[in-house]
PDB file of N, CA and C in Angstrom:
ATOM      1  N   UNK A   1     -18.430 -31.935 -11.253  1.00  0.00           N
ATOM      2  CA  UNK A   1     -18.606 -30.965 -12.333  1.00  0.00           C
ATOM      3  C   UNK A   1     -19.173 -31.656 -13.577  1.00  0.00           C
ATOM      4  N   UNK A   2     -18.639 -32.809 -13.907  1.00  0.00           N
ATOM      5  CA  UNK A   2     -18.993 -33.380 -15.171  1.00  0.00           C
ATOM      6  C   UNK A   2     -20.773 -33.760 -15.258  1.00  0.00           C
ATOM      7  N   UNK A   3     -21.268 -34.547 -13.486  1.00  0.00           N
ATOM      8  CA  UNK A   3     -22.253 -34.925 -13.215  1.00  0.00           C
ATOM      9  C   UNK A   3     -23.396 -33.474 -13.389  1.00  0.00           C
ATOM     10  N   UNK A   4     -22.929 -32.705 -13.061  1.00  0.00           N
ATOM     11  CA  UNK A   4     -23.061 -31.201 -13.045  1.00  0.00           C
ATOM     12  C   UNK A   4     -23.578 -30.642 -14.556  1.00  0.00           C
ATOM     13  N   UNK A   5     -22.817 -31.021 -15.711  1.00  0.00           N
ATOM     14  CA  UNK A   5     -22.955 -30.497 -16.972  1.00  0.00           C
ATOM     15  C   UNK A   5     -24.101 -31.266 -17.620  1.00  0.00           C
ATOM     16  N   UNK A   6     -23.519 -33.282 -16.813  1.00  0.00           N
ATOM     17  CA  UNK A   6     -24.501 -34.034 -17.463  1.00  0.00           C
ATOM     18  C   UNK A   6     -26.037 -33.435 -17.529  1.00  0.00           C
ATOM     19  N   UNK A   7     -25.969 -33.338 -16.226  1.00  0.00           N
ATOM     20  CA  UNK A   7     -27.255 -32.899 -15.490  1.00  0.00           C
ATOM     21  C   UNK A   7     -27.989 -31.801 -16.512  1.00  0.00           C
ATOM     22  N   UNK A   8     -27.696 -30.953 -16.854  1.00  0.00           N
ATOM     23  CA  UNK A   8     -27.963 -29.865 -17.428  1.00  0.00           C
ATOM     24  C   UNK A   8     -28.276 -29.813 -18.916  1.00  0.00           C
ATOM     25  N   UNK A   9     -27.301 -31.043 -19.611  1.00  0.00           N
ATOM     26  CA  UNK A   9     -27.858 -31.432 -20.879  1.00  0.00           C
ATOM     27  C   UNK A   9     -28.801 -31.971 -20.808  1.00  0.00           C
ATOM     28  N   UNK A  10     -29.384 -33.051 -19.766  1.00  0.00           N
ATOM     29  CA  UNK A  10     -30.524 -33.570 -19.646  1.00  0.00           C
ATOM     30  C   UNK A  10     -31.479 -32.870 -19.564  1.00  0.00           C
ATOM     31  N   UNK A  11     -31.641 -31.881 -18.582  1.00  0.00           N
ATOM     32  CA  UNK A  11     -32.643 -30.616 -18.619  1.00  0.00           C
ATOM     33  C   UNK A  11     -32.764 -29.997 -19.621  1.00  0.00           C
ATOM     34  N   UNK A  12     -31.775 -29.779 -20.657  1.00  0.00           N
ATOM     35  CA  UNK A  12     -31.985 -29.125 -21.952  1.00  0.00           C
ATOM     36  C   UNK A  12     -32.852 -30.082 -22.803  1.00  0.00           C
ATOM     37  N   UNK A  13     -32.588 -31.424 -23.050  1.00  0.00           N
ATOM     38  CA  UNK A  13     -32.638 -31.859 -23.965  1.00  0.00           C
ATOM     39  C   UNK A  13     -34.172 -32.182 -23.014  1.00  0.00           C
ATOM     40  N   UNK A  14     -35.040 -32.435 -21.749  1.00  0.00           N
ATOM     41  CA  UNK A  14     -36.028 -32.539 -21.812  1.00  0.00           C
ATOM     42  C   UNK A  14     -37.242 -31.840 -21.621  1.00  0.00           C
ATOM     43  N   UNK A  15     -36.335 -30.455 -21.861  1.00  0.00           N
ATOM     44  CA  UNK A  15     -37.461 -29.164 -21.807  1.00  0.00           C
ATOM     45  C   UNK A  15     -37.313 -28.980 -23.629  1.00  0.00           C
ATOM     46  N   UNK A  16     -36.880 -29.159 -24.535  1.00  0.00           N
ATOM     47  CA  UNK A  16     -36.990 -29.539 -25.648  1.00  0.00           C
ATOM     48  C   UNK A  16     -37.875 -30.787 -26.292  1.00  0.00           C
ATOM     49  N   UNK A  17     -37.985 -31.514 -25.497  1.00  0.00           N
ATOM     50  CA  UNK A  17     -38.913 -32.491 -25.788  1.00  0.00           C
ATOM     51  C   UNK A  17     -40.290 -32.369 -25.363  1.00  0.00           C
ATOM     52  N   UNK A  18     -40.541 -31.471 -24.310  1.00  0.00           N
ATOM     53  CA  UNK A  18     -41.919 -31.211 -23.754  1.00  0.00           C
ATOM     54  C   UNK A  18     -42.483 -29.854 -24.617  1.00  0.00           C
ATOM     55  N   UNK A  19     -40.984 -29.044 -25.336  1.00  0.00           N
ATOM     56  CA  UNK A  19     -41.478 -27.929 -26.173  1.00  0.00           C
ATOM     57  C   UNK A  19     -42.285 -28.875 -27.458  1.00  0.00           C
ATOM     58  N   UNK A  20     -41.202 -29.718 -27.489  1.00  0.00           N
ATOM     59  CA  UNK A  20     -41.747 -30.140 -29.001  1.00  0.00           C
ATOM     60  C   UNK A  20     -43.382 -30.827 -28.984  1.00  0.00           C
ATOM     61  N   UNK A  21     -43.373 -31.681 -27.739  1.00  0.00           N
ATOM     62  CA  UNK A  21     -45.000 -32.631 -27.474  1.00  0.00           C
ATOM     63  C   UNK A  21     -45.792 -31.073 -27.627  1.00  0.00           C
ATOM     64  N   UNK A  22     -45.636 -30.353 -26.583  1.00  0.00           N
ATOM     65  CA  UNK A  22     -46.610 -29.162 -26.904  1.00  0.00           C
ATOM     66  C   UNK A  22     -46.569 -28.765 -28.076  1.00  0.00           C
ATOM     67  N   UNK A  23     -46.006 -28.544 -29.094  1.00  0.00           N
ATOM     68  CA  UNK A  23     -45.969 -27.897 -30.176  1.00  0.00           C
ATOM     69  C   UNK A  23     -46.550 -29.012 -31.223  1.00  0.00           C
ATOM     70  N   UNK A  24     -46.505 -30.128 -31.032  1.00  0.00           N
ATOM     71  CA  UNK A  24     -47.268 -31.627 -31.918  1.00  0.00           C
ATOM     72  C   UNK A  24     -48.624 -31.280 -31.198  1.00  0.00           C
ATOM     73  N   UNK A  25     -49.025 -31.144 -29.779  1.00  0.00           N
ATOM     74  CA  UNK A  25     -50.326 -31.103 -29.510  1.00  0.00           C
ATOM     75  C   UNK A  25     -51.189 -29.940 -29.929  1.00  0.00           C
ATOM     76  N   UNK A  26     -50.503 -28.671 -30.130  1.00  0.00           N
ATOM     77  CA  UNK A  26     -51.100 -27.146 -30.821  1.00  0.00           C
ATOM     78  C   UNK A  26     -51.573 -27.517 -32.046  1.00  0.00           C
ATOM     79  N   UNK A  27     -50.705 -28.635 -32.666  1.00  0.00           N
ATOM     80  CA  UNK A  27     -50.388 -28.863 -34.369  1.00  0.00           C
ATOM     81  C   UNK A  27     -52.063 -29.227 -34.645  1.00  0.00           C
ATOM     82  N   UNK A  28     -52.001 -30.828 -33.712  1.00  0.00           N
ATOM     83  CA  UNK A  28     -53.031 -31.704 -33.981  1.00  0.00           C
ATOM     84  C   UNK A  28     -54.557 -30.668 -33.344  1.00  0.00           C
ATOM     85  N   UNK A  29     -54.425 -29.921 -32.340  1.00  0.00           N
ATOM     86  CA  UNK A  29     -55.178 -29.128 -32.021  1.00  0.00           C
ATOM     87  C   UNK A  29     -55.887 -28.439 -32.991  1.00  0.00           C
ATOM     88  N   UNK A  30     -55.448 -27.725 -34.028  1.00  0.00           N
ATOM     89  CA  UNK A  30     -55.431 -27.055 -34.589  1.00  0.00           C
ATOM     90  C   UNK A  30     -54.789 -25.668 -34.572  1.00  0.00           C
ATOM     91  N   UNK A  31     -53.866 -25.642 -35.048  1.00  0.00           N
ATOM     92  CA  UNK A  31     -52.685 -24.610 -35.593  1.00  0.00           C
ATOM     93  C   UNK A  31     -53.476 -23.250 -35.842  1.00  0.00           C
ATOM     94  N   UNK A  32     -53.971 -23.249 -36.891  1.00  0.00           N
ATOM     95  CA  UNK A  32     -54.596 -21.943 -37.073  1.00  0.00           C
ATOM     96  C   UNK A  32     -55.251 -21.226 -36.382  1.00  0.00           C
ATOM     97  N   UNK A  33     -55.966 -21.722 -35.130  1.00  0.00           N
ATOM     98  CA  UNK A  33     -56.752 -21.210 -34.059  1.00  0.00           C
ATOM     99  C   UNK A  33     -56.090 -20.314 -33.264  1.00  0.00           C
ATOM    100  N   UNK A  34     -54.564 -21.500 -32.749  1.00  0.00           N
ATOM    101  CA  UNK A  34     -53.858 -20.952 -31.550  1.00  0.00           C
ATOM    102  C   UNK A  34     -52.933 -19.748 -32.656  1.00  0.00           C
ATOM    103  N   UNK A  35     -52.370 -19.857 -33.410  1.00  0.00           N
ATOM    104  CA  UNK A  35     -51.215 -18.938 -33.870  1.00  0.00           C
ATOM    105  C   UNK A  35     -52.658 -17.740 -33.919  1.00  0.00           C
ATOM    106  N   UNK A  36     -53.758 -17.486 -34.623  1.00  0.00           N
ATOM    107  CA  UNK A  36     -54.471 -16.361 -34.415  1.00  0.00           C
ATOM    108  C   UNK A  36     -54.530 -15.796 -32.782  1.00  0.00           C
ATOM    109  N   UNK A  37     -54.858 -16.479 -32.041  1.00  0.00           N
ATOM    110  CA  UNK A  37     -55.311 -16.378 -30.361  1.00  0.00           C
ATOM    111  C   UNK A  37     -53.655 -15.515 -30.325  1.00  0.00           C
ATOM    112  N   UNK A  38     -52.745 -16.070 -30.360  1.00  0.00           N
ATOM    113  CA  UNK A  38     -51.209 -15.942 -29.908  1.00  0.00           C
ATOM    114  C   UNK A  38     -51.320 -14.393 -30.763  1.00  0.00           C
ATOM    115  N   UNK A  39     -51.128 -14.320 -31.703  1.00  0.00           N
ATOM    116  CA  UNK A  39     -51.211 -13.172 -32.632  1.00  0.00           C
ATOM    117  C   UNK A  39     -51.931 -11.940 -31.731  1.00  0.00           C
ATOM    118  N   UNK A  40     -53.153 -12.436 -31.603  1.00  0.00           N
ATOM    119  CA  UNK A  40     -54.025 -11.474 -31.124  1.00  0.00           C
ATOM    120  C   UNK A  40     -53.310 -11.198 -29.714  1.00  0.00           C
ATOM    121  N   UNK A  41     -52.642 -12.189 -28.929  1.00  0.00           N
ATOM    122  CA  UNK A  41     -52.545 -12.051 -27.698  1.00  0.00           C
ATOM    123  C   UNK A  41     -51.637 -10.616 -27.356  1.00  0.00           C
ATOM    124  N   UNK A  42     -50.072 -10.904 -28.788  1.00  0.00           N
ATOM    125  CA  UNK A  42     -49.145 -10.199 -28.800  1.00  0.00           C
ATOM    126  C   UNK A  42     -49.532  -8.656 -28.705  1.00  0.00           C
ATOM    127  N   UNK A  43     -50.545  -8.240 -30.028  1.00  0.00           N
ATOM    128  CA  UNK A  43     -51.174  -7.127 -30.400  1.00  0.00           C
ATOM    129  C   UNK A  43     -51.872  -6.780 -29.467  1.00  0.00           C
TER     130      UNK A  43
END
């Protein structure tokens, strides 16, 4: 069970880290492009 929970914080904490690289790579990408594209996507 414990190996079990470990497990699961790890998955949290490295689907948080691949959110964050993607979200540094949008940044350096340019930000304003994608949040318009995303915007538009929603609408």
């Amino acid at each position: 069970m414990v190996l079990t929970i470990n497990t699961l914080k790890q998955m949290k904490y490295m689907l948080r880290y691949v959110e964050f690289l993607l979200t540094l790579e949008l940044l350096l990408n340019g930000e304003i492009e994608y949040k318009v594209l995303f915007y538009n996507h929603i609408n």
